[in-house]
PDB file of N, CA and C in Angstrom:
ATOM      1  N   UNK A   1     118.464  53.195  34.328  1.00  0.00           N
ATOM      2  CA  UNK A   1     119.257  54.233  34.954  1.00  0.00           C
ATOM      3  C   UNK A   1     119.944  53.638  36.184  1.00  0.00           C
ATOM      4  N   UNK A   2     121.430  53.703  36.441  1.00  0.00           N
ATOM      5  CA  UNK A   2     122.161  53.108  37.598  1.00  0.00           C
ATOM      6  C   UNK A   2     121.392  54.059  38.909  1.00  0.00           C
ATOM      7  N   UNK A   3     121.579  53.494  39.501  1.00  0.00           N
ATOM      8  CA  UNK A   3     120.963  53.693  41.398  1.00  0.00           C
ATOM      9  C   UNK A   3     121.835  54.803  41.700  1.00  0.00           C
ATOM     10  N   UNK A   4     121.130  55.620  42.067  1.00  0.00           N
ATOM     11  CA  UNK A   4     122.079  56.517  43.282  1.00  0.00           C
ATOM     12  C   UNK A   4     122.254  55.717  44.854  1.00  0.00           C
ATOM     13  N   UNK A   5     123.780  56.108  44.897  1.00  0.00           N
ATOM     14  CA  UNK A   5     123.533  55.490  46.339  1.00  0.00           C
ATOM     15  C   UNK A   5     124.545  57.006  47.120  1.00  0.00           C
ATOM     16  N   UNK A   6     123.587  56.985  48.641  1.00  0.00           N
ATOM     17  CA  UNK A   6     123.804  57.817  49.349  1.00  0.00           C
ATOM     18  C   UNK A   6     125.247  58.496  49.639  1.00  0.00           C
ATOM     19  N   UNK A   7     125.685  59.534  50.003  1.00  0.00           N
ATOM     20  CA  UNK A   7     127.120  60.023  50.473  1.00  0.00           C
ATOM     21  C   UNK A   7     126.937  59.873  52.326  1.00  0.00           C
ATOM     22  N   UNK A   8     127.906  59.300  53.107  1.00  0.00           N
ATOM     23  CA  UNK A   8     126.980  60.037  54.641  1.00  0.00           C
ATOM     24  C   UNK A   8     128.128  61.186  54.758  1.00  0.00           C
ATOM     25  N   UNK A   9     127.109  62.244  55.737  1.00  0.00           N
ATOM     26  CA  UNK A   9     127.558  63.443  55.911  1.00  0.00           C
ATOM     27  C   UNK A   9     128.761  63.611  56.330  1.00  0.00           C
ATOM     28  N   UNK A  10     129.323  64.424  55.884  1.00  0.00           N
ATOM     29  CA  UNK A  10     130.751  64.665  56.377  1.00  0.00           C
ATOM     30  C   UNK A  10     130.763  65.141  58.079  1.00  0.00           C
ATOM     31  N   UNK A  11     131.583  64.792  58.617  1.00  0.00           N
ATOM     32  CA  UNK A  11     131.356  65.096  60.128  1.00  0.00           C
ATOM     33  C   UNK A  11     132.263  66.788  60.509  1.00  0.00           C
ATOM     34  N   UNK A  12     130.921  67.515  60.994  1.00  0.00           N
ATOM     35  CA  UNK A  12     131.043  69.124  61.264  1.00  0.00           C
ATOM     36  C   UNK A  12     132.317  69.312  61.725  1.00  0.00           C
ATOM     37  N   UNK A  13     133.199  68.626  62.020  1.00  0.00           N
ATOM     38  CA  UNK A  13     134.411  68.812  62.471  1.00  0.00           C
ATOM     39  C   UNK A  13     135.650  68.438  61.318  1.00  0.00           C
ATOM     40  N   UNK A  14     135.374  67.220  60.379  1.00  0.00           N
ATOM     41  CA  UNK A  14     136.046  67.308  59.502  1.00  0.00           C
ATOM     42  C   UNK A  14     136.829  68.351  58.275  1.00  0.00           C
ATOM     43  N   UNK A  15     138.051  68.321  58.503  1.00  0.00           N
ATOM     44  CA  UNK A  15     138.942  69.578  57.399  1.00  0.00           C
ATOM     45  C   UNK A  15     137.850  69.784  55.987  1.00  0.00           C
ATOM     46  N   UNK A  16     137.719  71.226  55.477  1.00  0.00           N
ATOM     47  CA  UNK A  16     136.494  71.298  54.780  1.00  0.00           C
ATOM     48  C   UNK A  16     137.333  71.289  53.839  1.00  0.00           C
ATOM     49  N   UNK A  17     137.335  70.979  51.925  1.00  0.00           N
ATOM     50  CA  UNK A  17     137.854  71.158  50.977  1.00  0.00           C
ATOM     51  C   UNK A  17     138.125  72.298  50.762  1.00  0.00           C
ATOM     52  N   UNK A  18     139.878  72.790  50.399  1.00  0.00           N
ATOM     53  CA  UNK A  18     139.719  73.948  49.911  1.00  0.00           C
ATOM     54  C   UNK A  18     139.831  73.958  48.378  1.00  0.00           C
ATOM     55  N   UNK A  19     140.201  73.213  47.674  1.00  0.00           N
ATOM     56  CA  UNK A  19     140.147  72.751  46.308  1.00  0.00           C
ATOM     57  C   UNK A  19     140.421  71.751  45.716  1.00  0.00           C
ATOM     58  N   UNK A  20     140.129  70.776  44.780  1.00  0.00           N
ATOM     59  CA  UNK A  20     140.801  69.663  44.346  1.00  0.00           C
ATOM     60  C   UNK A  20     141.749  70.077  43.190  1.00  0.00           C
ATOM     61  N   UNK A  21     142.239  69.043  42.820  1.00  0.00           N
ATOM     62  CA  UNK A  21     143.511  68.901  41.974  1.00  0.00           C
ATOM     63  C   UNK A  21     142.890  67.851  40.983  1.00  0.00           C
ATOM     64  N   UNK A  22     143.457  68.836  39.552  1.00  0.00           N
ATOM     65  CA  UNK A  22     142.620  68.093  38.311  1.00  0.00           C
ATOM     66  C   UNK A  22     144.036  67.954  37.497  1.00  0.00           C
ATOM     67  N   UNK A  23     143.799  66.860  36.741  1.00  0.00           N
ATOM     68  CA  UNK A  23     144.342  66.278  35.276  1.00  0.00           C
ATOM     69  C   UNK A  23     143.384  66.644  34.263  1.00  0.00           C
ATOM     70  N   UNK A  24     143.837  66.446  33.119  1.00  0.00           N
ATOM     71  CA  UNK A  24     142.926  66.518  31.990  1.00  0.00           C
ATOM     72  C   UNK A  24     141.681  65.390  32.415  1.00  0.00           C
ATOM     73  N   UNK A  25     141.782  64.615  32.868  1.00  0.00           N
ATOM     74  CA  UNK A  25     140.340  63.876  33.124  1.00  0.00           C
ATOM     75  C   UNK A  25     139.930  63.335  34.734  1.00  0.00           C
ATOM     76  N   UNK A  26     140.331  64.494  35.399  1.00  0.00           N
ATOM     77  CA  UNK A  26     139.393  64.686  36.036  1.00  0.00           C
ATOM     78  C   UNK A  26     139.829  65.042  37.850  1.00  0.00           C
ATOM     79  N   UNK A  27     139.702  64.709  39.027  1.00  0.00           N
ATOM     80  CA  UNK A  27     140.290  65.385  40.306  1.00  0.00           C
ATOM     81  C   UNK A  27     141.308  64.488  40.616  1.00  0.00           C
ATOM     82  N   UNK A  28     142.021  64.577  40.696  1.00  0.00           N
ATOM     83  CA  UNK A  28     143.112  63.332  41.193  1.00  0.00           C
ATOM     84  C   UNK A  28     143.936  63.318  42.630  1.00  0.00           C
ATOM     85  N   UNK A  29     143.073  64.655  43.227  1.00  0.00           N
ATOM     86  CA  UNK A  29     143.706  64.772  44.804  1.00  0.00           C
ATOM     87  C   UNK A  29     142.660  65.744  45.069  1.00  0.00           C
ATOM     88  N   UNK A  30     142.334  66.174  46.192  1.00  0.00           N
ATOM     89  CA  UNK A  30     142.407  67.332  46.907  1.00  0.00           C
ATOM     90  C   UNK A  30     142.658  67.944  48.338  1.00  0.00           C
ATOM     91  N   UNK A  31     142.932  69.172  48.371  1.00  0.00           N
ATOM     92  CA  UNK A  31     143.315  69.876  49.264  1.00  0.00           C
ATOM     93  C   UNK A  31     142.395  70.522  50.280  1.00  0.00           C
ATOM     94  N   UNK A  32     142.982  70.104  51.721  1.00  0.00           N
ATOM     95  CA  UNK A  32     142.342  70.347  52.661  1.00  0.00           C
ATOM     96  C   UNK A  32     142.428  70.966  53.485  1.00  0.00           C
ATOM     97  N   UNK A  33     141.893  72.386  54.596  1.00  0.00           N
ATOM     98  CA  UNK A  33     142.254  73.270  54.953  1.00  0.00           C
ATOM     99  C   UNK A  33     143.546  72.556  56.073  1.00  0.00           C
ATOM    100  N   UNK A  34     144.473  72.890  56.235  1.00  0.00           N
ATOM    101  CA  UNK A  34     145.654  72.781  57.082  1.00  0.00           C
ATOM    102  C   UNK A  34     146.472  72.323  56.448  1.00  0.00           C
ATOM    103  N   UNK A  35     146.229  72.039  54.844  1.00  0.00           N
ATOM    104  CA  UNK A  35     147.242  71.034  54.359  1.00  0.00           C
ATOM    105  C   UNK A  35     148.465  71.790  53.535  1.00  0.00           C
ATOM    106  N   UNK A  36     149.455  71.402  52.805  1.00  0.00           N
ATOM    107  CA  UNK A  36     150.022  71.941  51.688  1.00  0.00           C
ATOM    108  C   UNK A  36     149.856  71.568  50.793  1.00  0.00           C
ATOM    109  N   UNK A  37     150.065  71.603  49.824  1.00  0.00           N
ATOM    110  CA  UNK A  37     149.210  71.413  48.518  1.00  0.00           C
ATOM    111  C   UNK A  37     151.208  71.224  47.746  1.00  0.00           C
ATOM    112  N   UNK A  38     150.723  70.118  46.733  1.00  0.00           N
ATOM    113  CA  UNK A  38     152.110  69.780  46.427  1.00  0.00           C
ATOM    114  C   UNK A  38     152.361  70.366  44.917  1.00  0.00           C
ATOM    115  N   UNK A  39     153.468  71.161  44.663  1.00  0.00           N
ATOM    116  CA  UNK A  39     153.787  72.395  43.428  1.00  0.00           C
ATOM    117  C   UNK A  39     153.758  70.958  42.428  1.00  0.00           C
ATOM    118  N   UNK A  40     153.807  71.287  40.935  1.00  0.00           N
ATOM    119  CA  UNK A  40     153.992  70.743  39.839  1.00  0.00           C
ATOM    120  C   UNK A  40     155.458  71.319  39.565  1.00  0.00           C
ATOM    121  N   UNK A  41     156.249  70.424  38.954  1.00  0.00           N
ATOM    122  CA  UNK A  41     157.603  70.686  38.532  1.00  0.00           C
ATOM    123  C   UNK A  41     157.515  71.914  37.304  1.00  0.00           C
ATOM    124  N   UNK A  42     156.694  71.531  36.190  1.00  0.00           N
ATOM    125  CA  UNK A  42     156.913  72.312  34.977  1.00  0.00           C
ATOM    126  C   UNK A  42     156.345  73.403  35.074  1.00  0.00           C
ATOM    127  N   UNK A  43     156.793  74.577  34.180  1.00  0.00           N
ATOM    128  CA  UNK A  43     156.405  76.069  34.189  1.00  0.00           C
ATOM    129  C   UNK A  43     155.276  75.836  33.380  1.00  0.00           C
ATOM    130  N   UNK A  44     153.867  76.399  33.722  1.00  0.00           N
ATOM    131  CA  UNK A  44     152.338  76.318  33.024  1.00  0.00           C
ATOM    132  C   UNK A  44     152.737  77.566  32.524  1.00  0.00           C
ATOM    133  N   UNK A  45     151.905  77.611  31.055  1.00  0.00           N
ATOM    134  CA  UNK A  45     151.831  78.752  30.227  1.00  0.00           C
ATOM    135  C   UNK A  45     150.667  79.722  31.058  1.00  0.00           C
ATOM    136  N   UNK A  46     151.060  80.610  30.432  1.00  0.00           N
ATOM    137  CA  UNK A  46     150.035  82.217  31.074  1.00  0.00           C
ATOM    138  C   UNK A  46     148.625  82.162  30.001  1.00  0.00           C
ATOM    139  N   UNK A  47     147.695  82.135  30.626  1.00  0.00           N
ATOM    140  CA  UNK A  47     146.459  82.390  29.547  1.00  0.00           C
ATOM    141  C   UNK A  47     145.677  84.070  29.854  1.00  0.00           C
ATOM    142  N   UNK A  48     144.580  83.909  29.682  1.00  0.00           N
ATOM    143  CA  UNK A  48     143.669  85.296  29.998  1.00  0.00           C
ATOM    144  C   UNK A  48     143.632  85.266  31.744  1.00  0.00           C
ATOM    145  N   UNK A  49     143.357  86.407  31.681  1.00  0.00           N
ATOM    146  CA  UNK A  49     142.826  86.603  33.355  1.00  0.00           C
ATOM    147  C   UNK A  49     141.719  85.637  33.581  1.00  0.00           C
ATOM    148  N   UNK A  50     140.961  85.191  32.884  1.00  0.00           N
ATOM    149  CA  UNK A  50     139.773  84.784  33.008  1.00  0.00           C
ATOM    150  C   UNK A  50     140.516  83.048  33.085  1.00  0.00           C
ATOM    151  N   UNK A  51     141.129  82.921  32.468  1.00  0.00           N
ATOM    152  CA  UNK A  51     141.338  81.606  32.001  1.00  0.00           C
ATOM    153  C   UNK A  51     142.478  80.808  33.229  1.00  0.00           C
ATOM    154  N   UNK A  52     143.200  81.778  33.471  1.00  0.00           N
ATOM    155  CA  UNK A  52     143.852  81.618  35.279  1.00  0.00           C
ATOM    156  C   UNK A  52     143.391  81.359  35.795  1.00  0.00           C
ATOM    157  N   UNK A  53     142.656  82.067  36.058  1.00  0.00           N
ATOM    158  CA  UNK A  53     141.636  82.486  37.095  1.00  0.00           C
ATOM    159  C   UNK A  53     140.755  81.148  37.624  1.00  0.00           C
ATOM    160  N   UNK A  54     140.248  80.624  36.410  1.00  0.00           N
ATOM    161  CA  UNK A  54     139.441  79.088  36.182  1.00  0.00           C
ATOM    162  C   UNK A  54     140.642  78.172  36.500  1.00  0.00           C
ATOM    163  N   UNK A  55     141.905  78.119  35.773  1.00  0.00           N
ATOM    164  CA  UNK A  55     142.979  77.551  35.965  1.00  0.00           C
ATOM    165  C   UNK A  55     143.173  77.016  37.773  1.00  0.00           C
ATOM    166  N   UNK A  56     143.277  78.392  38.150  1.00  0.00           N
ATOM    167  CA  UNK A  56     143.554  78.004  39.634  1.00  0.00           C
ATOM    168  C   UNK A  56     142.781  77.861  40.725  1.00  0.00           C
ATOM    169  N   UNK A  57     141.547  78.584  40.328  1.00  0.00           N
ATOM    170  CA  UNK A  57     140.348  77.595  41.262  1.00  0.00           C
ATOM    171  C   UNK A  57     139.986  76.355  41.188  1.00  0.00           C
ATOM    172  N   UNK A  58     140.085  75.943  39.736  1.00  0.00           N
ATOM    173  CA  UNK A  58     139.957  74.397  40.239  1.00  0.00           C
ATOM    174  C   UNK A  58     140.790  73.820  40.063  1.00  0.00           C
ATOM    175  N   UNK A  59     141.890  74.067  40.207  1.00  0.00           N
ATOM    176  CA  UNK A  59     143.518  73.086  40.707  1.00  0.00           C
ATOM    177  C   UNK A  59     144.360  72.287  39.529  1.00  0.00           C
ATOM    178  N   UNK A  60     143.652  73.008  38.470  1.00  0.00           N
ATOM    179  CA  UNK A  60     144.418  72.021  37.763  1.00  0.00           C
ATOM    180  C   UNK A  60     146.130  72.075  37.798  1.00  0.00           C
ATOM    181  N   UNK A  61     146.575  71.122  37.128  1.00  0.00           N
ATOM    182  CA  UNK A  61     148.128  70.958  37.343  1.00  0.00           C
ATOM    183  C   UNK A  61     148.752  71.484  36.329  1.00  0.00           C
ATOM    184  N   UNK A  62     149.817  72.359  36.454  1.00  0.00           N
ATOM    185  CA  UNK A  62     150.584  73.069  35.301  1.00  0.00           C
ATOM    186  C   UNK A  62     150.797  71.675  34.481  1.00  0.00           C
ATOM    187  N   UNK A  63     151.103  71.031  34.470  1.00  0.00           N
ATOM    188  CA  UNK A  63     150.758  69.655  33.459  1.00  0.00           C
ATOM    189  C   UNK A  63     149.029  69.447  32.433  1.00  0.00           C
ATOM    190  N   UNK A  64     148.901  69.585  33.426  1.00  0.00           N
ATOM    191  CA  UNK A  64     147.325  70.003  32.236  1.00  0.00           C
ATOM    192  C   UNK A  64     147.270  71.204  31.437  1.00  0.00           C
ATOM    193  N   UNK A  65     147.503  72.732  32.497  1.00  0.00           N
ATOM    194  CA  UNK A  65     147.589  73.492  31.954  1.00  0.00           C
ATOM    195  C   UNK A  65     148.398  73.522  30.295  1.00  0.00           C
ATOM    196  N   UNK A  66     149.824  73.071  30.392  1.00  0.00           N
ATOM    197  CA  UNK A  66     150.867  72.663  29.414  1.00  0.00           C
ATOM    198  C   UNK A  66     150.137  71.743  28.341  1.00  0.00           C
ATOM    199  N   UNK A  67     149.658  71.229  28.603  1.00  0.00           N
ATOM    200  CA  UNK A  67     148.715  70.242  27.293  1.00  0.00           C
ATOM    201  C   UNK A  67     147.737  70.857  26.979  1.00  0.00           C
ATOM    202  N   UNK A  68     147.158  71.477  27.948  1.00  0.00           N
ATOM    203  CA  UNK A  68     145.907  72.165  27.332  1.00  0.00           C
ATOM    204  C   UNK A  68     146.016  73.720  26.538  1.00  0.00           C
ATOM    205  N   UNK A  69     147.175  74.152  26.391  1.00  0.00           N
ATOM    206  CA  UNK A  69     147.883  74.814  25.909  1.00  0.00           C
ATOM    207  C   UNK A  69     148.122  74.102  24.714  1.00  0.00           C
ATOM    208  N   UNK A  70     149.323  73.458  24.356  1.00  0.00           N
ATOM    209  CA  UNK A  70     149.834  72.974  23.444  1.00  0.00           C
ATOM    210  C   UNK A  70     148.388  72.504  22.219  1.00  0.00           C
ATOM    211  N   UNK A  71     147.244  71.867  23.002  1.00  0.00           N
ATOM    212  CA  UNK A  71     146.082  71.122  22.180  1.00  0.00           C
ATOM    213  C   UNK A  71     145.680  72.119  21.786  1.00  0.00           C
ATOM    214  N   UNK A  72     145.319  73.497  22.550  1.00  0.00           N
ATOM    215  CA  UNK A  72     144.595  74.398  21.868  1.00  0.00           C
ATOM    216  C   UNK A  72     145.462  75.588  20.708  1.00  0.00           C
ATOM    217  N   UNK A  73     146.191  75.578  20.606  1.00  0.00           N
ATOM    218  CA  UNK A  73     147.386  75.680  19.318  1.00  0.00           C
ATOM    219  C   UNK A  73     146.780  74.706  18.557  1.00  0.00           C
ATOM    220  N   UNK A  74     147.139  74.052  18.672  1.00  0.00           N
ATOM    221  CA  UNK A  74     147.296  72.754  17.537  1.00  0.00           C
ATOM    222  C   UNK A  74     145.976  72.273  16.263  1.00  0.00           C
ATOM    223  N   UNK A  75     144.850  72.796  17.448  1.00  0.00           N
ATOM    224  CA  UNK A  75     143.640  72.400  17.202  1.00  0.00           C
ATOM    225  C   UNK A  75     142.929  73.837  15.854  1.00  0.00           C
ATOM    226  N   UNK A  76     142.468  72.602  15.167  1.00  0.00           N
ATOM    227  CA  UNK A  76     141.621  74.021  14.199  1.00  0.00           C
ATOM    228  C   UNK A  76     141.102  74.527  14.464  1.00  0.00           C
ATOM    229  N   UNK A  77     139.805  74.432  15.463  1.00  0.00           N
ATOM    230  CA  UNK A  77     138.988  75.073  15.518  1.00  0.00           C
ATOM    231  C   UNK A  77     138.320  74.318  17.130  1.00  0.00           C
ATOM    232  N   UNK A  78     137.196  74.789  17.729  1.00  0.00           N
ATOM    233  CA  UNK A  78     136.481  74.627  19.122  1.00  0.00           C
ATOM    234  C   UNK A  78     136.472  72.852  18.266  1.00  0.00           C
ATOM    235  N   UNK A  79     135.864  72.913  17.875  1.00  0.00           N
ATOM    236  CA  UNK A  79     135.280  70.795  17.535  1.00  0.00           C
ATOM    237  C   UNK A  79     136.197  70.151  17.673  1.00  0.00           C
ATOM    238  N   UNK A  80     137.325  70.621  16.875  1.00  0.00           N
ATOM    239  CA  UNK A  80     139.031  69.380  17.248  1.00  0.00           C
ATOM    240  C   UNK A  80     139.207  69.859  18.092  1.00  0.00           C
ATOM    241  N   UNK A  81     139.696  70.877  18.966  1.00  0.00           N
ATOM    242  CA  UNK A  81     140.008  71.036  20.581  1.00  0.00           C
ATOM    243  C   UNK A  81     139.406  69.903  21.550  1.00  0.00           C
ATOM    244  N   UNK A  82     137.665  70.232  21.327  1.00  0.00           N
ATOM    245  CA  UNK A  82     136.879  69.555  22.475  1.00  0.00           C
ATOM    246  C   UNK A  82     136.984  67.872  22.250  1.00  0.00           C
ATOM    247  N   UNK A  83     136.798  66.867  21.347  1.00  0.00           N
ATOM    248  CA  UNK A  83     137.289  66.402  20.518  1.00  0.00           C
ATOM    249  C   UNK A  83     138.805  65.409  21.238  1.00  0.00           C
ATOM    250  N   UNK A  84     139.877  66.195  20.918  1.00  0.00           N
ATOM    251  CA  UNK A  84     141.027  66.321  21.604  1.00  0.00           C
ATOM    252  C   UNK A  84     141.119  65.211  22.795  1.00  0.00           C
ATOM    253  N   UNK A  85     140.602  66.691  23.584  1.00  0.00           N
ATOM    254  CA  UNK A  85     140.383  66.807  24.835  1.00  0.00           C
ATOM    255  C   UNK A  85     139.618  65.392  25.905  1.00  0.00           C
ATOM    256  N   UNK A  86     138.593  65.150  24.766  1.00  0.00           N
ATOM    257  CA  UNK A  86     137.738  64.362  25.210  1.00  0.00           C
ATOM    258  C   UNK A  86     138.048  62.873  25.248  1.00  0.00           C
ATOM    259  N   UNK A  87     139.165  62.795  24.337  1.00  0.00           N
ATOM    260  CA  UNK A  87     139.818  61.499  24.215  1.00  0.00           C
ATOM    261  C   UNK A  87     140.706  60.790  25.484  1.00  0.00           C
ATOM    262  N   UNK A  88     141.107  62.436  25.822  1.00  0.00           N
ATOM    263  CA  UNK A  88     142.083  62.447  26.798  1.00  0.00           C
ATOM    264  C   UNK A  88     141.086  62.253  28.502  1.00  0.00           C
ATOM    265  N   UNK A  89     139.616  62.467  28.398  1.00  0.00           N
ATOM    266  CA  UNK A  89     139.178  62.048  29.383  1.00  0.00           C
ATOM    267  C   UNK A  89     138.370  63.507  30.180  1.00  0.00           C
ATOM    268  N   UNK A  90     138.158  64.286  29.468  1.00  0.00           N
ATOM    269  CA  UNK A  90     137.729  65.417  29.925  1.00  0.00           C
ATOM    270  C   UNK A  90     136.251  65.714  29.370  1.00  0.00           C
ATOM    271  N   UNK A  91     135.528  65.962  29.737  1.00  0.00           N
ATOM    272  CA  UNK A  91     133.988  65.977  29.847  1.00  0.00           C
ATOM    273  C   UNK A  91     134.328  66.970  28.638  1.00  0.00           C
ATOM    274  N   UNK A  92     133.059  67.168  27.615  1.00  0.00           N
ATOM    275  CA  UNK A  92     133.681  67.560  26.004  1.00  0.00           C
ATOM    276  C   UNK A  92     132.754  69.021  26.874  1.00  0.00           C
ATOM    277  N   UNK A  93     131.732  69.294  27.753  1.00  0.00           N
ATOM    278  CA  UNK A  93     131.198  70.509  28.466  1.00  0.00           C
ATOM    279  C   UNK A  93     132.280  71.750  28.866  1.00  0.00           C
ATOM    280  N   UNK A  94     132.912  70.706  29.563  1.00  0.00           N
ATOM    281  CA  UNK A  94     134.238  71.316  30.161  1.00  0.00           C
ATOM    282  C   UNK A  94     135.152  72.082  29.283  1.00  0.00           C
ATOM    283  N   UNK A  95     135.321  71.234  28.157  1.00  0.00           N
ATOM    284  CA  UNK A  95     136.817  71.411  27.033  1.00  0.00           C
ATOM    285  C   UNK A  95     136.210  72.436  26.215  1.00  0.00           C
ATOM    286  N   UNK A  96     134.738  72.507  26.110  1.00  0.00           N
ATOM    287  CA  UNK A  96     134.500  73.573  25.664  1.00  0.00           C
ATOM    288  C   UNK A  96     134.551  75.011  26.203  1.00  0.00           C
ATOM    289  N   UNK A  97     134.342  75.139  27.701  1.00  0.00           N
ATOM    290  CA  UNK A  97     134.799  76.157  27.696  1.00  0.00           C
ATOM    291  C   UNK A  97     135.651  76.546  28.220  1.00  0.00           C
ATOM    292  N   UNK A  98     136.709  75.599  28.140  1.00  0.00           N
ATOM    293  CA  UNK A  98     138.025  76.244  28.416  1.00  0.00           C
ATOM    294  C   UNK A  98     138.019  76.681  26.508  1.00  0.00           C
ATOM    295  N   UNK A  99     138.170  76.261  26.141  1.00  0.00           N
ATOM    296  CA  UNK A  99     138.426  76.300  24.457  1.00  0.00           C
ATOM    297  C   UNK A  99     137.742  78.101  24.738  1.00  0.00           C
ATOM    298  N   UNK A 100     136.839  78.275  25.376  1.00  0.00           N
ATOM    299  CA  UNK A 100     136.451  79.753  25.182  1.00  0.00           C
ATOM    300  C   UNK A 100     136.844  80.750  25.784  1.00  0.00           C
ATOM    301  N   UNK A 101     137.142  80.301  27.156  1.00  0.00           N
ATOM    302  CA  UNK A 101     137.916  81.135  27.773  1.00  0.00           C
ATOM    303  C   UNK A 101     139.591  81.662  27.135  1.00  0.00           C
ATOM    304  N   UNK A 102     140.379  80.417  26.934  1.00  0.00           N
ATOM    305  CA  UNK A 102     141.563  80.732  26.223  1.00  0.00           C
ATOM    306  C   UNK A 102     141.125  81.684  24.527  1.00  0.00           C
ATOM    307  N   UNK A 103     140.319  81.131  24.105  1.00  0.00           N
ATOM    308  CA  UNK A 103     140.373  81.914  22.723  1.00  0.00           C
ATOM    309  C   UNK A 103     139.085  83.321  23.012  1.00  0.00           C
ATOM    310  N   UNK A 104     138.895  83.834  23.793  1.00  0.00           N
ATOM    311  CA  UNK A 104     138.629  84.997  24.133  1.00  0.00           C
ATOM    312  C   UNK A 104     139.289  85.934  25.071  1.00  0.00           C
ATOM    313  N   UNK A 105     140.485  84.924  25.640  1.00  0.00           N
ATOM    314  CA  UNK A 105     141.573  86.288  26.048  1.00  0.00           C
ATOM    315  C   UNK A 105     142.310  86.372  24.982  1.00  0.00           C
ATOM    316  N   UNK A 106     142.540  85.537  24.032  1.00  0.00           N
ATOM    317  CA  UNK A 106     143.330  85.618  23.002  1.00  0.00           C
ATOM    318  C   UNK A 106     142.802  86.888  22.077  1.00  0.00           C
ATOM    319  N   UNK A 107     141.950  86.540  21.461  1.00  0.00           N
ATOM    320  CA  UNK A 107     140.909  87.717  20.601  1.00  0.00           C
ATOM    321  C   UNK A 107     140.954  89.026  21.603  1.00  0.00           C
ATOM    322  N   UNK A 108     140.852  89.455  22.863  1.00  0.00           N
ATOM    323  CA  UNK A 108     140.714  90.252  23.698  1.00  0.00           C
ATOM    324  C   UNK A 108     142.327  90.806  23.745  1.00  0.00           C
ATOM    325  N   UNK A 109     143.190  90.083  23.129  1.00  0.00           N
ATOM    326  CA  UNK A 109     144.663  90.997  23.542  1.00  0.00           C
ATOM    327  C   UNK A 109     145.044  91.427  21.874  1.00  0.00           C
ATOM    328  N   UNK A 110     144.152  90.898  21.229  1.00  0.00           N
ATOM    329  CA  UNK A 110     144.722  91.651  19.533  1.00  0.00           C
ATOM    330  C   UNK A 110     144.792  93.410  19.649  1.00  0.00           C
TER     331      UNK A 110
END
């Protein structure tokens, strides 16, 4: 098993995280209280309330959003989604439940 090695504490005065910024595989920035946070060019598709909701707490980028859209169309079923996903670098935990969140607002608006 690799070693844990220690974090040192963040200093009580340091800007606290207000969210990071994700790609399909994984944080690739984050945002810190005083900061601005930089827009994505492309229009992200609309999912469930639920699936926003996850969407924008953890930062992902209308670029992910847009692929993760497009994959979950495409995909037969939860196994090729996660699958997919996982190729692309995304923990297959994760891809699963986005895969559930999107296909239970989906089922939820029939």
């Amino acid at each position: 098993m690799p070693s844990r090695q220690s974090t040192p504490e963040p200093s009580p005065n340091a800007p606290k995280i207000v969210y990071n910024i994700h790609s399909l595989s994984g944080i690739i920035a984050r945002v810190k209280e005083g900061e601005t946070p930089v827009n994505d060019t492309k229009a992200a598709p609309s999912f469930s309330y639920a699936a926003n909701f996850y969407f924008e707490t953890h930062g992902y980028t209308d670029d992910a959003k847009a692929l993760l859209g497009i994959a979950f169309h495409a995909a037969r079923d939860a196994e090729h989604f996660v699958q997919d996903m996982a190729e692309k670098g995304m923990p297959m935990l994760e891809a699963l439940y986005i895969h559930t969140l999107i296909a239970e607002g989906l089922n939820s608006a029939e």
